[in-house]
PDB file of N, CA and C in Angstrom:
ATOM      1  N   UNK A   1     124.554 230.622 181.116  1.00  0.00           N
ATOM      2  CA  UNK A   1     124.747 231.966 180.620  1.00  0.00           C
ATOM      3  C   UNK A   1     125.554 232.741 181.651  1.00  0.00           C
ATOM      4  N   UNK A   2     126.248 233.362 181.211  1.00  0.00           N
ATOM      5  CA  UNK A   2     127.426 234.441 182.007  1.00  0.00           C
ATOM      6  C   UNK A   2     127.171 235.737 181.106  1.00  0.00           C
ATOM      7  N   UNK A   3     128.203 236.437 181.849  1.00  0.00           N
ATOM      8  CA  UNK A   3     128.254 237.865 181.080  1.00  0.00           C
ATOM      9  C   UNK A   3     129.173 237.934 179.639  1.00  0.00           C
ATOM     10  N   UNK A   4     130.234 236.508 180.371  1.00  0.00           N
ATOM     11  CA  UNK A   4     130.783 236.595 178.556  1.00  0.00           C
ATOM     12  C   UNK A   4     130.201 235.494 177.915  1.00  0.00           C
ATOM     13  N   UNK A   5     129.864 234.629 178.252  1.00  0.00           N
ATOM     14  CA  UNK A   5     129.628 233.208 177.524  1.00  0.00           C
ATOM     15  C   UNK A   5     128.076 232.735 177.206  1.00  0.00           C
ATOM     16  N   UNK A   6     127.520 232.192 176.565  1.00  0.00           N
ATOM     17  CA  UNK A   6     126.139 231.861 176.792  1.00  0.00           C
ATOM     18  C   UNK A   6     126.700 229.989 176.365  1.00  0.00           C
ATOM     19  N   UNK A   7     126.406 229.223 177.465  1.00  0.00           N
ATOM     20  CA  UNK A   7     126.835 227.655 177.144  1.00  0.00           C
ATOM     21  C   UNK A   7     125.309 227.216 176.823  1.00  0.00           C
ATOM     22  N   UNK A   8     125.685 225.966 176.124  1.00  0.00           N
ATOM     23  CA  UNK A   8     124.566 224.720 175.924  1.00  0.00           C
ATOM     24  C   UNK A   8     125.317 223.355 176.366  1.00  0.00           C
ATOM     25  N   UNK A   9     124.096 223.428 177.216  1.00  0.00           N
ATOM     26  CA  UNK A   9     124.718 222.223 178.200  1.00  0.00           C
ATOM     27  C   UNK A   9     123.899 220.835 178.131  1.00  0.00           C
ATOM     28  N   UNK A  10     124.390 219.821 177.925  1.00  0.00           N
ATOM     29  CA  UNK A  10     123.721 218.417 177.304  1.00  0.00           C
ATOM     30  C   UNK A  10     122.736 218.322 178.862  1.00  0.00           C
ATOM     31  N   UNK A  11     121.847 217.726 177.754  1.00  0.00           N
ATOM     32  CA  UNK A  11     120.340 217.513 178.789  1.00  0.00           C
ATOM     33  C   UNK A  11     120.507 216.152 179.625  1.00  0.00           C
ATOM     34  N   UNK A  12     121.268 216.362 180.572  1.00  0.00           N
ATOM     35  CA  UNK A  12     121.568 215.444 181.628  1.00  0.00           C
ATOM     36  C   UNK A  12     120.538 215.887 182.745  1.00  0.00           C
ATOM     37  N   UNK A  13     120.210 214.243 183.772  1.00  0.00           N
ATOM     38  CA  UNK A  13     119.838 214.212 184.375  1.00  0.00           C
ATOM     39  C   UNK A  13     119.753 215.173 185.720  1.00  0.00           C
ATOM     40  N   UNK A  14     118.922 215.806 186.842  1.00  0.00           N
ATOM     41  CA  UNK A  14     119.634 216.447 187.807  1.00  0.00           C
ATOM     42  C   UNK A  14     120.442 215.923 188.331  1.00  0.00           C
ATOM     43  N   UNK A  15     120.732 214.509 188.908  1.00  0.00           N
ATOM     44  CA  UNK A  15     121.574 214.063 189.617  1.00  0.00           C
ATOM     45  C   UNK A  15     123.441 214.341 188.972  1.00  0.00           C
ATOM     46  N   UNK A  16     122.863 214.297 187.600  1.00  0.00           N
ATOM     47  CA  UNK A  16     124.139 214.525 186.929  1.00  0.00           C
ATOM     48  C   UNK A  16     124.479 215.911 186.932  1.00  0.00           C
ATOM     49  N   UNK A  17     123.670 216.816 187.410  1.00  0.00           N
ATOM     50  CA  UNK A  17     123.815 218.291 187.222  1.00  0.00           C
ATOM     51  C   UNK A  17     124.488 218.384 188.738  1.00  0.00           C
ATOM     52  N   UNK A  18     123.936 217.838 189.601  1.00  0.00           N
ATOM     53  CA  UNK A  18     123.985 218.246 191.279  1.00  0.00           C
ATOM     54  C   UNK A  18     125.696 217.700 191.215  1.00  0.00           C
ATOM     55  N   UNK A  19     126.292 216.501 190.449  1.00  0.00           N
ATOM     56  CA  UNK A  19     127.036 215.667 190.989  1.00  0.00           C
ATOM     57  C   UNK A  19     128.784 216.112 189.911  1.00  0.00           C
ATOM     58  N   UNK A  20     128.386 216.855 188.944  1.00  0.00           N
ATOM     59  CA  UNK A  20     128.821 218.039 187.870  1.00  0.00           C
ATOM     60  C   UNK A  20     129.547 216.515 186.968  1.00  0.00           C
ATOM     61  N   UNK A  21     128.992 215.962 186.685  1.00  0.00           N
ATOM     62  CA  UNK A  21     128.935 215.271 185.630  1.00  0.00           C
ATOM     63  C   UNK A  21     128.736 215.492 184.471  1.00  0.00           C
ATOM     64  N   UNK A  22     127.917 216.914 184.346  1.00  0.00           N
ATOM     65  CA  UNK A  22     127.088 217.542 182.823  1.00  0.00           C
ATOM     66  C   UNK A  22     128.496 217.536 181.778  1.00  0.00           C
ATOM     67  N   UNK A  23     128.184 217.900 180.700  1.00  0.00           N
ATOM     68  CA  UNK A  23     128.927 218.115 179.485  1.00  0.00           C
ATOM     69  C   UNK A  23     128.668 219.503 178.827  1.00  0.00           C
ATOM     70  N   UNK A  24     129.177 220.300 178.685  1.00  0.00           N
ATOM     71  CA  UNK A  24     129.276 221.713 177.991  1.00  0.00           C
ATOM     72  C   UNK A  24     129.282 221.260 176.051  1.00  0.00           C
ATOM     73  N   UNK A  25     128.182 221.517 175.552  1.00  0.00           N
ATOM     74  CA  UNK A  25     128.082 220.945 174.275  1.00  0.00           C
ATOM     75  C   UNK A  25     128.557 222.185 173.107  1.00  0.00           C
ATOM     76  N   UNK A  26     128.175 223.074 174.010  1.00  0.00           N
ATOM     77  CA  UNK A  26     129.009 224.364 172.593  1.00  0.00           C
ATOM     78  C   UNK A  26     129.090 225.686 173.878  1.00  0.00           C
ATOM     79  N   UNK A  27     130.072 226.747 173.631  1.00  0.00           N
ATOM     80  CA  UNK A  27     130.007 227.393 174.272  1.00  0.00           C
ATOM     81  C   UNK A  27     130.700 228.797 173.217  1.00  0.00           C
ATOM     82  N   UNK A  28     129.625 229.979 173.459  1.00  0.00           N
ATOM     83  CA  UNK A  28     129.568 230.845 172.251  1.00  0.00           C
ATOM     84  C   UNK A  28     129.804 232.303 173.288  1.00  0.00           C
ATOM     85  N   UNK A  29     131.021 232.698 172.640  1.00  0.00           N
ATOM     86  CA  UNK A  29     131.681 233.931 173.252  1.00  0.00           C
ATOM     87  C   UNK A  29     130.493 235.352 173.497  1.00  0.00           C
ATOM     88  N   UNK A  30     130.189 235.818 174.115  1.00  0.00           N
ATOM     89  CA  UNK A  30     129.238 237.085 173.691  1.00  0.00           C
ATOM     90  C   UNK A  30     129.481 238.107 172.857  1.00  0.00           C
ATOM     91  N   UNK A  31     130.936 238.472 173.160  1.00  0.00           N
ATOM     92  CA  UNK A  31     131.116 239.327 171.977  1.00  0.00           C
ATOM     93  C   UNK A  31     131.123 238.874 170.116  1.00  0.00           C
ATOM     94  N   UNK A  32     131.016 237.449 169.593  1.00  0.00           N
ATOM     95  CA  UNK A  32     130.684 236.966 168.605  1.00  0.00           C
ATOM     96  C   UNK A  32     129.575 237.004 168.491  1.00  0.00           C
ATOM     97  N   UNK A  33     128.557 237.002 168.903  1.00  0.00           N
ATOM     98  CA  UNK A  33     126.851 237.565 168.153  1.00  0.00           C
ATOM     99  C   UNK A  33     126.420 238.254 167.972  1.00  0.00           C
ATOM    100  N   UNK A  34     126.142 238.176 166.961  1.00  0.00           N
ATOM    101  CA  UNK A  34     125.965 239.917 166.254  1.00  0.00           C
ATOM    102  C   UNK A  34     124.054 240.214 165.816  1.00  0.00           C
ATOM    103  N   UNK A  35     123.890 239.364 165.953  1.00  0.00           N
ATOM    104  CA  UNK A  35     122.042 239.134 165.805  1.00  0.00           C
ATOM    105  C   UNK A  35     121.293 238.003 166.384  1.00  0.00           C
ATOM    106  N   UNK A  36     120.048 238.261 166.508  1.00  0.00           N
ATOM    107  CA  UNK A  36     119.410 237.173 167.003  1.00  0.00           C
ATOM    108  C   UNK A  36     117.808 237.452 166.251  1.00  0.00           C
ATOM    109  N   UNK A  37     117.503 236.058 166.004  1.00  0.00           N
ATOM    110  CA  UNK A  37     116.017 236.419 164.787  1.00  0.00           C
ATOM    111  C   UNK A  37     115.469 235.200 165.547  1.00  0.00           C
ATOM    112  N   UNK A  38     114.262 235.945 166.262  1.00  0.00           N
ATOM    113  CA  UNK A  38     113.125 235.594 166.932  1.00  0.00           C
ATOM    114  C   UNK A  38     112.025 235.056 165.853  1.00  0.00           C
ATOM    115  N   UNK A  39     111.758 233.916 166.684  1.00  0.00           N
ATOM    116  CA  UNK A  39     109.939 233.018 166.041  1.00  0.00           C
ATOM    117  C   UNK A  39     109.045 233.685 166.648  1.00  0.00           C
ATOM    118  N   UNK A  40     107.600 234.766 165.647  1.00  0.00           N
ATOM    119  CA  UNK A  40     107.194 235.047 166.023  1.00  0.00           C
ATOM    120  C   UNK A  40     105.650 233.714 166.066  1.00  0.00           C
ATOM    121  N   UNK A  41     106.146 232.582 165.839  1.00  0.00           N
ATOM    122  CA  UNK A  41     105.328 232.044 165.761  1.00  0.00           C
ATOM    123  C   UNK A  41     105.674 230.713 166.954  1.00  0.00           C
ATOM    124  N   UNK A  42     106.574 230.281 167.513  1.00  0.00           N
ATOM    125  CA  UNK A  42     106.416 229.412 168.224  1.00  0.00           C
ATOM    126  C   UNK A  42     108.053 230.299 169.464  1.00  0.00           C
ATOM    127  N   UNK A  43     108.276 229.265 170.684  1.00  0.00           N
ATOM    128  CA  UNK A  43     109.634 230.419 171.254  1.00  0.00           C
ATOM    129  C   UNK A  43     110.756 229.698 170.868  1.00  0.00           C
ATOM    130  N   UNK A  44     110.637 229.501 169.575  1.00  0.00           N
ATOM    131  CA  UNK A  44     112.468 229.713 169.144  1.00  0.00           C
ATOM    132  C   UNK A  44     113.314 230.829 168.946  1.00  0.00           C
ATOM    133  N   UNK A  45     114.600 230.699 168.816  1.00  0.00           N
ATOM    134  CA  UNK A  45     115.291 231.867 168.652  1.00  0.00           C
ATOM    135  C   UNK A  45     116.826 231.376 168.053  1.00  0.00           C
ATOM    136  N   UNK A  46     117.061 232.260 167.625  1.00  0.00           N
ATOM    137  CA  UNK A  46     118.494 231.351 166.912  1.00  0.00           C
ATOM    138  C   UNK A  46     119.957 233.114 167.351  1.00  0.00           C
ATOM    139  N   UNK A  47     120.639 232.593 167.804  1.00  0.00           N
ATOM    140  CA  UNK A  47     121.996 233.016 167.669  1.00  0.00           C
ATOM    141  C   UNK A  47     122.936 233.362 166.463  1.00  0.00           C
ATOM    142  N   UNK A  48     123.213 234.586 165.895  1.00  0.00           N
ATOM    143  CA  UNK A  48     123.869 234.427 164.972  1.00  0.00           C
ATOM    144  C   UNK A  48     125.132 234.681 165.246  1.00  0.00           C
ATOM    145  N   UNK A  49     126.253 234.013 164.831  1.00  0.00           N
ATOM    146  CA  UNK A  49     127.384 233.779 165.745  1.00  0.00           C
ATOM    147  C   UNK A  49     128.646 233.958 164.508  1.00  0.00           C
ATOM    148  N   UNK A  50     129.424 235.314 164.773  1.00  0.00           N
ATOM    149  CA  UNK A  50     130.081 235.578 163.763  1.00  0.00           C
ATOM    150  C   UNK A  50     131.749 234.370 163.167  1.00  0.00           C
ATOM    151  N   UNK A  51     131.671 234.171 162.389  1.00  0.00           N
ATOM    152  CA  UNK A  51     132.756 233.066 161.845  1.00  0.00           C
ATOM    153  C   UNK A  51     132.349 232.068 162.792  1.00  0.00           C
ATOM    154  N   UNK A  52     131.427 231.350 162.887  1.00  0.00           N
ATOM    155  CA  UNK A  52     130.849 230.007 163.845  1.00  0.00           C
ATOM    156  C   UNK A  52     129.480 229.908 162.654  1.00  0.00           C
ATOM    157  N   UNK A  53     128.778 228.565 163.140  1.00  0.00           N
ATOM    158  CA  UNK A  53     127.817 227.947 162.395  1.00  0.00           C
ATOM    159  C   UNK A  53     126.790 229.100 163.683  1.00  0.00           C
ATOM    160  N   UNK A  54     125.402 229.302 163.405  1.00  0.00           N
ATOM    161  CA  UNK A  54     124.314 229.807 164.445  1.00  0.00           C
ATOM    162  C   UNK A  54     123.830 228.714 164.791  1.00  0.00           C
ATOM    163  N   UNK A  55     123.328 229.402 165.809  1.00  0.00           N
ATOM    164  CA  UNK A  55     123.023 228.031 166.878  1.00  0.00           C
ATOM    165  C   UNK A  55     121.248 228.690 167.501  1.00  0.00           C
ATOM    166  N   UNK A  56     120.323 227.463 167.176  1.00  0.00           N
ATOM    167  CA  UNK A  56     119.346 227.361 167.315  1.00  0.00           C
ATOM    168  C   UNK A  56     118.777 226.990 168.894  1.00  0.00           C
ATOM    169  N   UNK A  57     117.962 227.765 169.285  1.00  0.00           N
ATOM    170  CA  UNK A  57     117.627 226.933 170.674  1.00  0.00           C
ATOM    171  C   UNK A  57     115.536 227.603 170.526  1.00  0.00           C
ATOM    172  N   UNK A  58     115.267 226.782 171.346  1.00  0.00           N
ATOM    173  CA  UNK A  58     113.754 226.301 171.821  1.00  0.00           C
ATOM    174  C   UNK A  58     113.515 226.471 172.945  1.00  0.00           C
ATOM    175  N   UNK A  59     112.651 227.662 174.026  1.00  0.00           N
ATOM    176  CA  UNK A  59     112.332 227.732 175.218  1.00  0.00           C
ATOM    177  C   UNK A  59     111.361 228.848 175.239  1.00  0.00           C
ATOM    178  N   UNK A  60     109.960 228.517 175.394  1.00  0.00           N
ATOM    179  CA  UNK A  60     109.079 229.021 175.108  1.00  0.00           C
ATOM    180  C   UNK A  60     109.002 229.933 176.513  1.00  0.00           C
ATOM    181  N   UNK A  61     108.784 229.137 177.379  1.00  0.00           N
ATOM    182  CA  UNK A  61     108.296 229.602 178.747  1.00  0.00           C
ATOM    183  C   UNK A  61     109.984 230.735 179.551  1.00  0.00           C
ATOM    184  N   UNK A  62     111.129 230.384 178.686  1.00  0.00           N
ATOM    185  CA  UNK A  62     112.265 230.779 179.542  1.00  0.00           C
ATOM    186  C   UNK A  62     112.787 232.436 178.573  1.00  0.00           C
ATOM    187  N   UNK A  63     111.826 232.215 176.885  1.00  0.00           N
ATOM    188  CA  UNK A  63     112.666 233.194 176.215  1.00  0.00           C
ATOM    189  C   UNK A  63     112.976 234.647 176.425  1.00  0.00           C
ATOM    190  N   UNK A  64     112.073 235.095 176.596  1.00  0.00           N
ATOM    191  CA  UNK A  64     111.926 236.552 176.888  1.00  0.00           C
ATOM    192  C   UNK A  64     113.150 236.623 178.307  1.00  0.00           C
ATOM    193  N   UNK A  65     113.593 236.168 179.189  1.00  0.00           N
ATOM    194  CA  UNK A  65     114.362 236.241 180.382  1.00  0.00           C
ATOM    195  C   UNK A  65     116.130 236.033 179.635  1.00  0.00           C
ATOM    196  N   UNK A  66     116.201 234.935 178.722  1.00  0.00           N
ATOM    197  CA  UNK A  66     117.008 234.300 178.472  1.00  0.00           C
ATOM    198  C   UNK A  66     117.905 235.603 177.299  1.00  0.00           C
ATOM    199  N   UNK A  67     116.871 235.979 176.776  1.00  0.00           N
ATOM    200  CA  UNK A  67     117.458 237.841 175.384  1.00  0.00           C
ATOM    201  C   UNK A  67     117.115 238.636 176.862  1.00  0.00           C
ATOM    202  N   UNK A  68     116.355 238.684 177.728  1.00  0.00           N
ATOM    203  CA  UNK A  68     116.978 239.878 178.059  1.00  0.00           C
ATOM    204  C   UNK A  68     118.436 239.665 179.421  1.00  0.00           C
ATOM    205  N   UNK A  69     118.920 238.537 179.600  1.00  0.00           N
ATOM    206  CA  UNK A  69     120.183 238.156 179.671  1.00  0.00           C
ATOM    207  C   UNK A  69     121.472 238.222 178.624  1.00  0.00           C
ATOM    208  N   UNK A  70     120.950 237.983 177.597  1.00  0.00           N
ATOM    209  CA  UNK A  70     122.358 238.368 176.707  1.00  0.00           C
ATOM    210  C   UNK A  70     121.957 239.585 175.973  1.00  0.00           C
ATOM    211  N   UNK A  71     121.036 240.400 176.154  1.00  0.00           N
ATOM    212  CA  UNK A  71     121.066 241.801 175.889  1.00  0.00           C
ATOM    213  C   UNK A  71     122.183 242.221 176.479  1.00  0.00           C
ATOM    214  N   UNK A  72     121.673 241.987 177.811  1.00  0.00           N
ATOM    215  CA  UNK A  72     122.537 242.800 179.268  1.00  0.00           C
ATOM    216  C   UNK A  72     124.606 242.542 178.871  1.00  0.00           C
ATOM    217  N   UNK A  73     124.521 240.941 178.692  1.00  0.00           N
ATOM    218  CA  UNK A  73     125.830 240.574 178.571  1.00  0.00           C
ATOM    219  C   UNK A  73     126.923 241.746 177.276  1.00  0.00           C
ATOM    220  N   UNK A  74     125.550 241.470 176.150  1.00  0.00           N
ATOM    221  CA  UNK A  74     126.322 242.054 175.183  1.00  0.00           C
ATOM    222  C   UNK A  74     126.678 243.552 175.332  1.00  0.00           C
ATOM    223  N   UNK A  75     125.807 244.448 175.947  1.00  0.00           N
ATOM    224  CA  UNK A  75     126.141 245.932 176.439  1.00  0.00           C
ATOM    225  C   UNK A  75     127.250 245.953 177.650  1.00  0.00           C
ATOM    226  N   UNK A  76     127.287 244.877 177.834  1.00  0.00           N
ATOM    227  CA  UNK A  76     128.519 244.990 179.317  1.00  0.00           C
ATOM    228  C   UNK A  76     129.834 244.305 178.938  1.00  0.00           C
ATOM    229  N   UNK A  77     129.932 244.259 177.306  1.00  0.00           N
ATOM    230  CA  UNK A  77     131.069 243.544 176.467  1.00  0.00           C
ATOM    231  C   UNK A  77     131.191 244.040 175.287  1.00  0.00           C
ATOM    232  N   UNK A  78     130.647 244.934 174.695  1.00  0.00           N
ATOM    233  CA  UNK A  78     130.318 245.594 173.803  1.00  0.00           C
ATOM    234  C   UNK A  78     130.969 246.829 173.618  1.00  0.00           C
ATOM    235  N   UNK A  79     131.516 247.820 172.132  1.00  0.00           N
ATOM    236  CA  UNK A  79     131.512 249.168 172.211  1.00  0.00           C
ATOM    237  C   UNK A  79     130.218 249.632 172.219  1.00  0.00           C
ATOM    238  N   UNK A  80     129.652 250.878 172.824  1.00  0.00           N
ATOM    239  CA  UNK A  80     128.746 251.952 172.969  1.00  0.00           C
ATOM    240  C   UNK A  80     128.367 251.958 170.937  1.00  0.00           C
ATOM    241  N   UNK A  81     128.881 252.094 170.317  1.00  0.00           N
ATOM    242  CA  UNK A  81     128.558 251.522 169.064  1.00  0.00           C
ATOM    243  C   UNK A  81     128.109 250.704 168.310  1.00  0.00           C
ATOM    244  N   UNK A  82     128.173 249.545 169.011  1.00  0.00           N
ATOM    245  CA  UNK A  82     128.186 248.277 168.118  1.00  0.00           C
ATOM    246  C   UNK A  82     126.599 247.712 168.728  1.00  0.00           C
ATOM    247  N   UNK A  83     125.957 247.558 167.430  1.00  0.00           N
ATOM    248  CA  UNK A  83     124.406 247.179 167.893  1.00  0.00           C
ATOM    249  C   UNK A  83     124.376 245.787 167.484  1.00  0.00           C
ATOM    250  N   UNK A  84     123.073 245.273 168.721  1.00  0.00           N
ATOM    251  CA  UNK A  84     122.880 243.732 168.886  1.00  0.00           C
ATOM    252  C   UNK A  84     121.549 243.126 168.229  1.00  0.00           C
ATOM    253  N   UNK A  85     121.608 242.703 166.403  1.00  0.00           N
ATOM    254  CA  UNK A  85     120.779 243.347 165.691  1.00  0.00           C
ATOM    255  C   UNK A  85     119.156 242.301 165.736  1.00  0.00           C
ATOM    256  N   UNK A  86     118.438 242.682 165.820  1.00  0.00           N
ATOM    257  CA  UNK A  86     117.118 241.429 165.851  1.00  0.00           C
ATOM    258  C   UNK A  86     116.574 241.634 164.511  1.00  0.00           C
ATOM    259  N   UNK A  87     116.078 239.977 164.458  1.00  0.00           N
ATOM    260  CA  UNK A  87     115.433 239.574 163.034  1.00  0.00           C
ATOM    261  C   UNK A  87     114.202 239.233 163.833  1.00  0.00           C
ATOM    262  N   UNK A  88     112.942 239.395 162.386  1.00  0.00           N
ATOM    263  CA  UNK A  88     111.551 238.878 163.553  1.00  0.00           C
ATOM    264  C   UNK A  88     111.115 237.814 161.884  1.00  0.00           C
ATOM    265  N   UNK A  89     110.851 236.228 162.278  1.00  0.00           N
ATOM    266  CA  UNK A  89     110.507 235.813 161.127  1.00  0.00           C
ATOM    267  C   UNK A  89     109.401 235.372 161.488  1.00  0.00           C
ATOM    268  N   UNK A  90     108.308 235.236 160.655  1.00  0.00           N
ATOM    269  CA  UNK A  90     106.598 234.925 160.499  1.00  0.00           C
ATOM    270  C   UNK A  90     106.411 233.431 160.139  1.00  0.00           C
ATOM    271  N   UNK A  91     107.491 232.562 159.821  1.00  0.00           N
ATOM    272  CA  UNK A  91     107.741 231.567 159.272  1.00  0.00           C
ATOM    273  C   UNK A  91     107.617 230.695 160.158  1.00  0.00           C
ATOM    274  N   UNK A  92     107.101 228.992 159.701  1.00  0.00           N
ATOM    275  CA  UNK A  92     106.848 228.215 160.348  1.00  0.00           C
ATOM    276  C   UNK A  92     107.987 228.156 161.848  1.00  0.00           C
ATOM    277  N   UNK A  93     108.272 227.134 162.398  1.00  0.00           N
ATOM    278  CA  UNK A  93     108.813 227.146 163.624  1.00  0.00           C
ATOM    279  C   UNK A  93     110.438 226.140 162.449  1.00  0.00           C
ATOM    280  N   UNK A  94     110.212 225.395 161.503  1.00  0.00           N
ATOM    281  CA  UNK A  94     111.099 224.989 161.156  1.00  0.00           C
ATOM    282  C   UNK A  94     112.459 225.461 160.420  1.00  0.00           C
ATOM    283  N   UNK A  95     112.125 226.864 160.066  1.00  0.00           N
ATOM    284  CA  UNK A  95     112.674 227.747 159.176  1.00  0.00           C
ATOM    285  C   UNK A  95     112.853 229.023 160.197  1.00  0.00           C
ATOM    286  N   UNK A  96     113.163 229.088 161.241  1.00  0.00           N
ATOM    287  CA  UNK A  96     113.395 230.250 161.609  1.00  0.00           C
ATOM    288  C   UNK A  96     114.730 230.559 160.906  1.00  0.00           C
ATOM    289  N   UNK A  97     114.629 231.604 160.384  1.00  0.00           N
ATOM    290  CA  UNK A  97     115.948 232.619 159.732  1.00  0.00           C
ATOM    291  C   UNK A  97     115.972 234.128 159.628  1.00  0.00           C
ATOM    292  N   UNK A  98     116.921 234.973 159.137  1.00  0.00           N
ATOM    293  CA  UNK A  98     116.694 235.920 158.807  1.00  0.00           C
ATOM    294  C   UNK A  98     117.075 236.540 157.706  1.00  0.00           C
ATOM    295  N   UNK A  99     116.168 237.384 157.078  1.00  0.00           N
ATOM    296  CA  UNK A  99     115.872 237.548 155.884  1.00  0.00           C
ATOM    297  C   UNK A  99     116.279 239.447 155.689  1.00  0.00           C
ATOM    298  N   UNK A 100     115.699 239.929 156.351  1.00  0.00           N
ATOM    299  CA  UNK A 100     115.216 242.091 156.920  1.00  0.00           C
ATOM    300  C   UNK A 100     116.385 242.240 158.074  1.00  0.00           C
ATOM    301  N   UNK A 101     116.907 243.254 157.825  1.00  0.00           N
ATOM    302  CA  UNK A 101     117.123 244.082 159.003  1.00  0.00           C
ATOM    303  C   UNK A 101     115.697 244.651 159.749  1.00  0.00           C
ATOM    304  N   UNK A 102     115.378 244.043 160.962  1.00  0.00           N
ATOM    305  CA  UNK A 102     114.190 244.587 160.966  1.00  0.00           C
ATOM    306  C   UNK A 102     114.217 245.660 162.072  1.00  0.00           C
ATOM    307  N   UNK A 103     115.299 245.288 162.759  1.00  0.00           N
ATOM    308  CA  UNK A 103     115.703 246.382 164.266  1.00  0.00           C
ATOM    309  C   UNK A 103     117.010 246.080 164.759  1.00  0.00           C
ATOM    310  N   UNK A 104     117.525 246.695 165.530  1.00  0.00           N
ATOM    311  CA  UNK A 104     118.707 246.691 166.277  1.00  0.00           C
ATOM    312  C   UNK A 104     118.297 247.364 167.473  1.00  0.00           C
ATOM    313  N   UNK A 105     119.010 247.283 168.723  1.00  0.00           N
ATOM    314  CA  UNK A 105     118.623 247.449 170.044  1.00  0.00           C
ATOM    315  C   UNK A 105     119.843 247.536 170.517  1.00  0.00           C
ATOM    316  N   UNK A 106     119.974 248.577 171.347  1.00  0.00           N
ATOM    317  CA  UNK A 106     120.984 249.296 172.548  1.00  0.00           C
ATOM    318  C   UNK A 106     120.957 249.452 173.559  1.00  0.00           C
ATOM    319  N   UNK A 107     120.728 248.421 174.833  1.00  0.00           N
ATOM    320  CA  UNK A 107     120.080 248.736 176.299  1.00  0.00           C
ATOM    321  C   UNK A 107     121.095 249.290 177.187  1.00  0.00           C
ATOM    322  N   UNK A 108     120.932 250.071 177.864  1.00  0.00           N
ATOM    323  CA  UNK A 108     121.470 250.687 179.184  1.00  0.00           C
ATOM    324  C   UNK A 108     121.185 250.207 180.368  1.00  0.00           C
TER     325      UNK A 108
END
């Protein structure tokens, strides 16, 4: 994660991380996401990523750090206008989607 980019990076070994062997598997501009719809039932979270497919990720113990990193990114790439909108779904962990506008958020 950067201020413009948020990467997914193939689950290589450390040695392969230390030795920069890794592989960059998708890498999603910040200013293209326009929502993000949180599992209120397990820590998934999905990316909604404008003219791109969304992109799903899983990190229970890292999530809350990881949104309030691309909060930050998107207000520091963002117009003062343009809101970074959250979905909250009740739905199993397999179906996270979004359905409600349920909030939008503007951090300073």
């Amino acid at each position: 994660m950067t201020t413009k980019a948020i990467y997914n990076i193939s689950n290589q070994s450390l040695i392969s991380w230390i030795s920069n062997t890794y592989s960059i598997k998708r890498r999603i501009d910040i200013r293209k996401v326009y929502a993000i719809t949180l599992s209120e039932m397990s820590g998934e979270f999905v990316f909604h990523v404008k003219d791109e497919y969304d992109y799903r990720y899983s990190s229970p113990e890292r999530r809350d750090r990881i949104l309030q990193m691309v909060c930050r990114a998107f207000y520091l790439n963002m117009p003062p206008d343009q809101q970074l909108k959250f979905y909250f779904s009740v739905r199993d962990q397999k179906s996270v989607t979004s359905d409600n506008d349920n909030t939008a958020c503007r951090i300073k």
